[in-house]
C-alpha atoms as a PDB file:
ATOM      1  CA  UNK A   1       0.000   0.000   0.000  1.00  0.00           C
ATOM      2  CA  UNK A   2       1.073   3.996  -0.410  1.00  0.00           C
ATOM      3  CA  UNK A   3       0.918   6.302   2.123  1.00  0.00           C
ATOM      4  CA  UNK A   4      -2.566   7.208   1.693  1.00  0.00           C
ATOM      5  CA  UNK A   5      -3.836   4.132   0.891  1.00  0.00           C
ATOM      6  CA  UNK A   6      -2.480   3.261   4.431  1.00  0.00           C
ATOM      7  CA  UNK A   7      -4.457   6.008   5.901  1.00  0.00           C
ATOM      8  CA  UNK A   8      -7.393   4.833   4.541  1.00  0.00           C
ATOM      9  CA  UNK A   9      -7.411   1.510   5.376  1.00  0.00           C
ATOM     10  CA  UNK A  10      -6.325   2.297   9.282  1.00  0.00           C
ATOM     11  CA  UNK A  11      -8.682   4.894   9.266  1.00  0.00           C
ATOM     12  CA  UNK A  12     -11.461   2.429   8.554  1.00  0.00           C
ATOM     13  CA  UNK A  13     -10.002   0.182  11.196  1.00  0.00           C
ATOM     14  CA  UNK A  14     -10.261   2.613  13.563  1.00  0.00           C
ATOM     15  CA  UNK A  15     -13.921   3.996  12.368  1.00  0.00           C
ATOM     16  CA  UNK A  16     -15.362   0.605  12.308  1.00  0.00           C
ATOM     17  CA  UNK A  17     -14.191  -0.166  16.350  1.00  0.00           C
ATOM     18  CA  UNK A  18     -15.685   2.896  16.743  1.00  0.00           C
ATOM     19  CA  UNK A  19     -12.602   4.598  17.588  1.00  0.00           C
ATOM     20  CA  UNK A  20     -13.123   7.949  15.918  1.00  0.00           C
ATOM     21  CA  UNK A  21     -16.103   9.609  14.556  1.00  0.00           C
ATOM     22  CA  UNK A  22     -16.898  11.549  11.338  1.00  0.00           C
ATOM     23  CA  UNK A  23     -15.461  14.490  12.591  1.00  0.00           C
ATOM     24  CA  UNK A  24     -12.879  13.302  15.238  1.00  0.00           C
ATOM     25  CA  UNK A  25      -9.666  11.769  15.450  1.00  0.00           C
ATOM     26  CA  UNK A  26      -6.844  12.404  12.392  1.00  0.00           C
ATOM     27  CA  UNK A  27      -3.835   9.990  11.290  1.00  0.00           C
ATOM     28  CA  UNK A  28      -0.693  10.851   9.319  1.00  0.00           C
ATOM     29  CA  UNK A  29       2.499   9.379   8.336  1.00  0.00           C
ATOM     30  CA  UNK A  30       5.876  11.343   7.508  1.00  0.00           C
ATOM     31  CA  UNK A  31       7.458  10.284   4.400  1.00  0.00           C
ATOM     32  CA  UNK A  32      10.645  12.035   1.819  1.00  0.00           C
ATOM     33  CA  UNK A  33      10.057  15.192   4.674  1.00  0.00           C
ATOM     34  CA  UNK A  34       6.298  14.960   3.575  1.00  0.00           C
ATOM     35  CA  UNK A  35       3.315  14.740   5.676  1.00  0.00           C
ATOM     36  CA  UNK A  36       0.522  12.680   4.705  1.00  0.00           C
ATOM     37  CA  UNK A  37      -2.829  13.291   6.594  1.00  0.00           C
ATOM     38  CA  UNK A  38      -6.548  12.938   7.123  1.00  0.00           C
ATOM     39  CA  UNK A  39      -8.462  15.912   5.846  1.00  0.00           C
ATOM     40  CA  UNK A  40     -10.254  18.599   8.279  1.00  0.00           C
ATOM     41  CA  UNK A  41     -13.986  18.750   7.265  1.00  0.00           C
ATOM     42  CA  UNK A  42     -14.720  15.601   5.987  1.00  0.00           C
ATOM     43  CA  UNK A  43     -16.799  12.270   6.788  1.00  0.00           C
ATOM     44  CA  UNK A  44     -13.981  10.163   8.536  1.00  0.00           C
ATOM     45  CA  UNK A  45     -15.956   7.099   7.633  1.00  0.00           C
ATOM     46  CA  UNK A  46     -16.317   8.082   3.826  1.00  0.00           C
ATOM     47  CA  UNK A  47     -12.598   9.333   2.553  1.00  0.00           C
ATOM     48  CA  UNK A  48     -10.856   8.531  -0.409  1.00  0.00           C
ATOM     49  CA  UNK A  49      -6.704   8.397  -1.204  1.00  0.00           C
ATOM     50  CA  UNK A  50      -8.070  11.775  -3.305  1.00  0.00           C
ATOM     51  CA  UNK A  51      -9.033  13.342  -0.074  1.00  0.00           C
ATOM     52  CA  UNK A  52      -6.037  12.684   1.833  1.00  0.00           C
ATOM     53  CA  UNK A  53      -3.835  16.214   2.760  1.00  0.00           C
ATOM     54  CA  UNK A  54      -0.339  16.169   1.822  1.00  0.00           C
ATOM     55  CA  UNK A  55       2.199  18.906   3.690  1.00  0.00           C
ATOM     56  CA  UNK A  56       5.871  19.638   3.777  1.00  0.00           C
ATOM     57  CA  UNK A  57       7.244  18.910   6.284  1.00  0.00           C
ATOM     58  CA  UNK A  58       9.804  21.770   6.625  1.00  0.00           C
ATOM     59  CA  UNK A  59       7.918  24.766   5.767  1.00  0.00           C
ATOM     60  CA  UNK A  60       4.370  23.520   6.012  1.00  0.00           C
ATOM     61  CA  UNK A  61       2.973  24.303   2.630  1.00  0.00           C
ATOM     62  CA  UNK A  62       0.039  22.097   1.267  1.00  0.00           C
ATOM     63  CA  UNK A  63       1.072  20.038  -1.786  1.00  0.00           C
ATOM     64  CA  UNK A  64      -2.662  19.658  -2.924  1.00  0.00           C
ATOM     65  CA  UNK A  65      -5.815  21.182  -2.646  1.00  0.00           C
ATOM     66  CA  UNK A  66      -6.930  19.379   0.856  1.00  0.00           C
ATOM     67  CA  UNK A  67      -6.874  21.090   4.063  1.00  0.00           C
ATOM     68  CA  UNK A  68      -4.892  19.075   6.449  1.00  0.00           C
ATOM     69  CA  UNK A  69      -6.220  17.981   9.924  1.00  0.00           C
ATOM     70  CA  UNK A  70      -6.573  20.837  12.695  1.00  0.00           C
ATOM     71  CA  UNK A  71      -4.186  19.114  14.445  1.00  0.00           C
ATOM     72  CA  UNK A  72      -1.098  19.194  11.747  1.00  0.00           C
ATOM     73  CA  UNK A  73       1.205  21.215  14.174  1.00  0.00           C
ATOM     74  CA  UNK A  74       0.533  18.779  16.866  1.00  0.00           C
ATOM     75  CA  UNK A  75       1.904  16.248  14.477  1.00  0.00           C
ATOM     76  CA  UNK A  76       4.685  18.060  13.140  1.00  0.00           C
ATOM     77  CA  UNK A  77       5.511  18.648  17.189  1.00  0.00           C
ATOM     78  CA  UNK A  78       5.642  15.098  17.770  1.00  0.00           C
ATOM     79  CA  UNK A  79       7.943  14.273  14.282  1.00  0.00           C
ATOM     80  CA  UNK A  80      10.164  16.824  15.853  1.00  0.00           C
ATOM     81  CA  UNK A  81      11.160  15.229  18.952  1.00  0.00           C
ATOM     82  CA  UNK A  82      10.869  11.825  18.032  1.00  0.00           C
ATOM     83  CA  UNK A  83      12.845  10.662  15.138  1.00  0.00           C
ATOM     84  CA  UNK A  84      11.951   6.965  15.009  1.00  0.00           C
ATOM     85  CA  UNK A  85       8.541   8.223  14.658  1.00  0.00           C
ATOM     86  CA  UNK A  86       7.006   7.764  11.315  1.00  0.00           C
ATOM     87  CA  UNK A  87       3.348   7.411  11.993  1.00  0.00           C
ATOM     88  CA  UNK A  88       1.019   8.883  14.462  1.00  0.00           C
ATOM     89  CA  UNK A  89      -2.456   7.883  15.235  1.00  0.00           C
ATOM     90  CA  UNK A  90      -4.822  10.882  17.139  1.00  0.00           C
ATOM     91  CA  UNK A  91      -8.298   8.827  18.257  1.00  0.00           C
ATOM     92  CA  UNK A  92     -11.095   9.272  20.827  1.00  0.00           C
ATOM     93  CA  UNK A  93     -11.484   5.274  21.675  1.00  0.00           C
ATOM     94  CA  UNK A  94     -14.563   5.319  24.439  1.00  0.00           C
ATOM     95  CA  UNK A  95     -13.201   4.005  27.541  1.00  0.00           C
ATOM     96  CA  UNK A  96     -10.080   6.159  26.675  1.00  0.00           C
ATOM     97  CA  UNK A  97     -11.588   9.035  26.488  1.00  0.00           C
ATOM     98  CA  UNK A  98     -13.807   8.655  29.594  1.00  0.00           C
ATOM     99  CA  UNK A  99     -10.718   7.802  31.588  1.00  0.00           C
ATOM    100  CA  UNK A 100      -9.554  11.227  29.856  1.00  0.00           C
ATOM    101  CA  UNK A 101     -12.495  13.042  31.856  1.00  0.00           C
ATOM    102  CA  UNK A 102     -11.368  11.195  35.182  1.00  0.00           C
ATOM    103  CA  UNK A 103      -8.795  12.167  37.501  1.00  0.00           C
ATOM    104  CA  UNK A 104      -8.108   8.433  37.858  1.00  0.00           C
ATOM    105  CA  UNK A 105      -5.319   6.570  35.396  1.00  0.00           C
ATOM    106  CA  UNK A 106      -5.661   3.742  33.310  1.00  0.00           C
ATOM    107  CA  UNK A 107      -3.033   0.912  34.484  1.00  0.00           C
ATOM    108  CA  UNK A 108      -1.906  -0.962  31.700  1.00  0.00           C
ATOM    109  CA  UNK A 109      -0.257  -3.453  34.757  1.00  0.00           C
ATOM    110  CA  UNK A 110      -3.888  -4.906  34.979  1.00  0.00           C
ATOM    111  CA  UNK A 111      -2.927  -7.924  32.528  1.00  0.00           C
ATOM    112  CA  UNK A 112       0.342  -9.159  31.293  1.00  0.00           C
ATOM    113  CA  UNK A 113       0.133  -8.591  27.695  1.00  0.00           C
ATOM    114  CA  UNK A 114      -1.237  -5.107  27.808  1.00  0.00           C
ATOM    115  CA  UNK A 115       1.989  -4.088  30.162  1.00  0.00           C
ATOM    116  CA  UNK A 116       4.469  -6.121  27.858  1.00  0.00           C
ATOM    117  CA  UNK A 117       3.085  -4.192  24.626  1.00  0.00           C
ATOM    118  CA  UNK A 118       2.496  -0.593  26.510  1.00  0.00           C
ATOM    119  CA  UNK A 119       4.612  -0.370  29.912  1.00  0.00           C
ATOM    120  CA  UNK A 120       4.083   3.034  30.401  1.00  0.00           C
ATOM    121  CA  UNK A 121       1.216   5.854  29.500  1.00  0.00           C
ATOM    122  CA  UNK A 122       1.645   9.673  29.408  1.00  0.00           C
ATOM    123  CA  UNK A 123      -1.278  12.260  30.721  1.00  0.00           C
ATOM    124  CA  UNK A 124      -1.329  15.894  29.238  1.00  0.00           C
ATOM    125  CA  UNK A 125      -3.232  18.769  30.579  1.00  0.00           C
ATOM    126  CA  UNK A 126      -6.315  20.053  28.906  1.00  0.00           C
ATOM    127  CA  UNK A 127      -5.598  22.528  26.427  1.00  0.00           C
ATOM    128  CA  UNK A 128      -7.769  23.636  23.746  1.00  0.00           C
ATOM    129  CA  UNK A 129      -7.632  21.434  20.421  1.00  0.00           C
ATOM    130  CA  UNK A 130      -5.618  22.771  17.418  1.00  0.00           C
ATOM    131  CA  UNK A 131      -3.856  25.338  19.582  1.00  0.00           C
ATOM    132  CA  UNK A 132       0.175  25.537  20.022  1.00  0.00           C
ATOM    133  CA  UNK A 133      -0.105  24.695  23.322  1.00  0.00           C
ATOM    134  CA  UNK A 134      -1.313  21.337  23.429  1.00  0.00           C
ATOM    135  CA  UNK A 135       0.636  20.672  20.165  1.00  0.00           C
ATOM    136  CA  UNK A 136       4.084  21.843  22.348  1.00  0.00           C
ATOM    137  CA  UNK A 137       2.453  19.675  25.333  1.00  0.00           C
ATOM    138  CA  UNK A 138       1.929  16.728  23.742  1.00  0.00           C
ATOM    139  CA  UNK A 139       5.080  16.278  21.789  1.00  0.00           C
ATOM    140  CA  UNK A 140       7.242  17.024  25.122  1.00  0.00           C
ATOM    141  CA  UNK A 141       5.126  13.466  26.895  1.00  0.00           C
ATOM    142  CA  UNK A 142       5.778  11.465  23.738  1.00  0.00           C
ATOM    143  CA  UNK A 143       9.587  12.511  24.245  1.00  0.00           C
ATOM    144  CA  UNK A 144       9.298   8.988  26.788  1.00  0.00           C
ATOM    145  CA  UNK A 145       6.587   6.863  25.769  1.00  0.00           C
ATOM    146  CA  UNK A 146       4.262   5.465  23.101  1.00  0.00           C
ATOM    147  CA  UNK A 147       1.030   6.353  24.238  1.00  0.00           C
ATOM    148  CA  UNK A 148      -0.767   9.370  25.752  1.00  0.00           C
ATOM    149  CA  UNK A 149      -3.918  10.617  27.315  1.00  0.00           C
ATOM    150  CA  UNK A 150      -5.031  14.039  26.101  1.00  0.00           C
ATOM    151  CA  UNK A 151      -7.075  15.586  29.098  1.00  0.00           C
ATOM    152  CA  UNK A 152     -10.949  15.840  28.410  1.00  0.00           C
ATOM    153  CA  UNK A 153      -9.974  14.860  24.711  1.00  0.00           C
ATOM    154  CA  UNK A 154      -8.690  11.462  23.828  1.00  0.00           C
ATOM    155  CA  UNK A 155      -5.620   9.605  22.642  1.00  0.00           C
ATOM    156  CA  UNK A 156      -2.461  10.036  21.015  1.00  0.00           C
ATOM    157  CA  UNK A 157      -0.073   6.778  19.752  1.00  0.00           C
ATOM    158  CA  UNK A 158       3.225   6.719  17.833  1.00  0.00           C
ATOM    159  CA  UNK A 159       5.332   4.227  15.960  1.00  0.00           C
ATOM    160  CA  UNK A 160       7.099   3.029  13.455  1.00  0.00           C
ATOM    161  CA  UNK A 161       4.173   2.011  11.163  1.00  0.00           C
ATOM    162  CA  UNK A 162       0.133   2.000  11.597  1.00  0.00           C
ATOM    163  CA  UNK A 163      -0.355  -1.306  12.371  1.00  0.00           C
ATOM    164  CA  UNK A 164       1.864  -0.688  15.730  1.00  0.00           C
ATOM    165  CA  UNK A 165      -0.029   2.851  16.537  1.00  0.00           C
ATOM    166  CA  UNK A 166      -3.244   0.743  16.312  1.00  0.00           C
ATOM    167  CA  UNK A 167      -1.917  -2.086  18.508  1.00  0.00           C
ATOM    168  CA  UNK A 168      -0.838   0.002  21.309  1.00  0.00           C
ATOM    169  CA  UNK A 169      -4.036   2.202  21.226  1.00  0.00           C
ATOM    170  CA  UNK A 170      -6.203  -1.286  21.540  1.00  0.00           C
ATOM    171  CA  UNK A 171      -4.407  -2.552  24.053  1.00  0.00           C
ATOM    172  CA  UNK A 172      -5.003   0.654  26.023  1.00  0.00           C
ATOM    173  CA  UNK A 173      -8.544   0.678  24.990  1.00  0.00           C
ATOM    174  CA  UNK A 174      -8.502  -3.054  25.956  1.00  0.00           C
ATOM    175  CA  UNK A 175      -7.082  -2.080  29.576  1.00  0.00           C
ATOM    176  CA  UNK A 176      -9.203   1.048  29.977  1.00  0.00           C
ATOM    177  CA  UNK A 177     -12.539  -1.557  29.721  1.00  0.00           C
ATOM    178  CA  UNK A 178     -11.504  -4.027  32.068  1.00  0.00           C
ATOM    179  CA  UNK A 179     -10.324  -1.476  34.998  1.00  0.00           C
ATOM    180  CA  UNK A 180     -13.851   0.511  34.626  1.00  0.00           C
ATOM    181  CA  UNK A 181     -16.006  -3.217  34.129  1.00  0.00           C
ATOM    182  CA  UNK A 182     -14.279  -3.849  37.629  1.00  0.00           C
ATOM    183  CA  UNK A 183     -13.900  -0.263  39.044  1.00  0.00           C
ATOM    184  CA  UNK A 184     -16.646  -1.377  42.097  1.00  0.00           C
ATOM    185  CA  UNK A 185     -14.306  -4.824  42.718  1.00  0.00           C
ATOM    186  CA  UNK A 186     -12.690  -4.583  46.127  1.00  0.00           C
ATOM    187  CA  UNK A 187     -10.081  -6.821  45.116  1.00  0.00           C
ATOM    188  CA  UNK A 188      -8.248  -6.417  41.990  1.00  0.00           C
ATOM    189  CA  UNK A 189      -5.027  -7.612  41.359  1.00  0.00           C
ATOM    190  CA  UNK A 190      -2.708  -5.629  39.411  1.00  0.00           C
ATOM    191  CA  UNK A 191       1.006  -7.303  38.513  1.00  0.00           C
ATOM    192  CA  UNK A 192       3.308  -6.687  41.332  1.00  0.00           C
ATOM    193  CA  UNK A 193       6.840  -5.037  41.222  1.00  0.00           C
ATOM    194  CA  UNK A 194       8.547  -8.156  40.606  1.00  0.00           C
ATOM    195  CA  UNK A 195       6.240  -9.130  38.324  1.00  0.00           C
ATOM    196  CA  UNK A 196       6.302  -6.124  35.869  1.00  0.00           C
ATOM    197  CA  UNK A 197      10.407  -5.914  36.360  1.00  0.00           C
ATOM    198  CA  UNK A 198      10.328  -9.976  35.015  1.00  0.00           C
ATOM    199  CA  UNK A 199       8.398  -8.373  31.749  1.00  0.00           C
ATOM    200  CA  UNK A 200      10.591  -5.648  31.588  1.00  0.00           C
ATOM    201  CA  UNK A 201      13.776  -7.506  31.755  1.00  0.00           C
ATOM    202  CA  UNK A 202      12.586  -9.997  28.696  1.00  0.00           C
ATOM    203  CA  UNK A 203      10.538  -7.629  26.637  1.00  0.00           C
ATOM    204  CA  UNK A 204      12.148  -4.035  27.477  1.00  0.00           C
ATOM    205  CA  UNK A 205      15.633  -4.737  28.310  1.00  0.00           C
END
């Protein structure tokens, strides 16, 4: 697949889970200092490779006629500081973003595989969408992990193609469902210290 092909066919992933809406969530992928994007003001669930928004990367300037997502500088904030970045992945999953309205966390340490795949999530402050400040906020908590909550907002996840954005943002989806199904249990178990540092010496080392 191309670069927008790509973008379509995660998009639809990601539509049909009911990760992102018509009008929410964008994707992109940096390519020959090029960004590829979803469009701003179009049906997320009904785009074409014709609709996709192609940028440059180093002064910005659209190289078609389709507006790029609102959040492009948020994107182009995250390429900045990460350089094994090449794909980014910007969704409002459900349980995500209602643990994004709580002051409580999401734990991926409630099962094995979702701590092996994401070991640590990042939390940034509200801040208005589109504006400089959450695009300078969120690119400074990606600086040390994957996978971030935006405040009141949703989710960001990087990586070094789609396919691992979308694993990473499942799996925290996947956690963020279990700890709210039991958020009345008395007793949950969550791995211990020595458990998570066995993981981390054979999957993180």
């Amino acid at each position: 697949m191309n670069n927008k092909s790509e973008i379509i066919y995660w998009l639809n992933r990601c539509y049909n889970k009911e990760y992102t809406t018509i009008s929410g969530g964008n994707l992109s992928c940096l390519s020959d200092d090029r960004i590829f994007c979803t469009p701003t003001g179009k049906d997320k669930g009904n785009l074409s490779e014709k609709d996709i928004a192609v940028i440059s990367f180093n002064d910005m300037r659209p190289e078609n006629e389709n507006n790029p997502t609102m959040e492009i500088n948020m994107h182009k904030a995250i390429y900045t500081v990460r350089n094994d970045v090449k794909y980014i992945m910007h969704i409002h999953p459900t349980y995500c973003s209602m643990f994004s309205a709580l002051k409580r966390r999401i734990r991926t340490d409630i099962m094995s595989e979702s701590y092996i795949v994401l070991p640590e999530v990042g939390y940034v402050n509200y801040s208005m969408p589109s504006t400089k400040k959450l695009a300078e906020d969120a690119a400074e908590a990606l600086k040390t992990t994957d996978a971030v909550i935006l405040r009141n907002h949703g989710i960001i996840t990087v990586g070094k193609s789609f396919r691992e954005c979308f694993t990473k943002a499942e799996v925290l989806e996947h956690s963020a469902k279990i700890q709210y199904l039991l958020h009345d249990s008395k007793d949950i178990r969550y791995l211990t210290d020595n458990e998570k540092k066995e993981i981390e010496s054979n999957f993180h080392s």
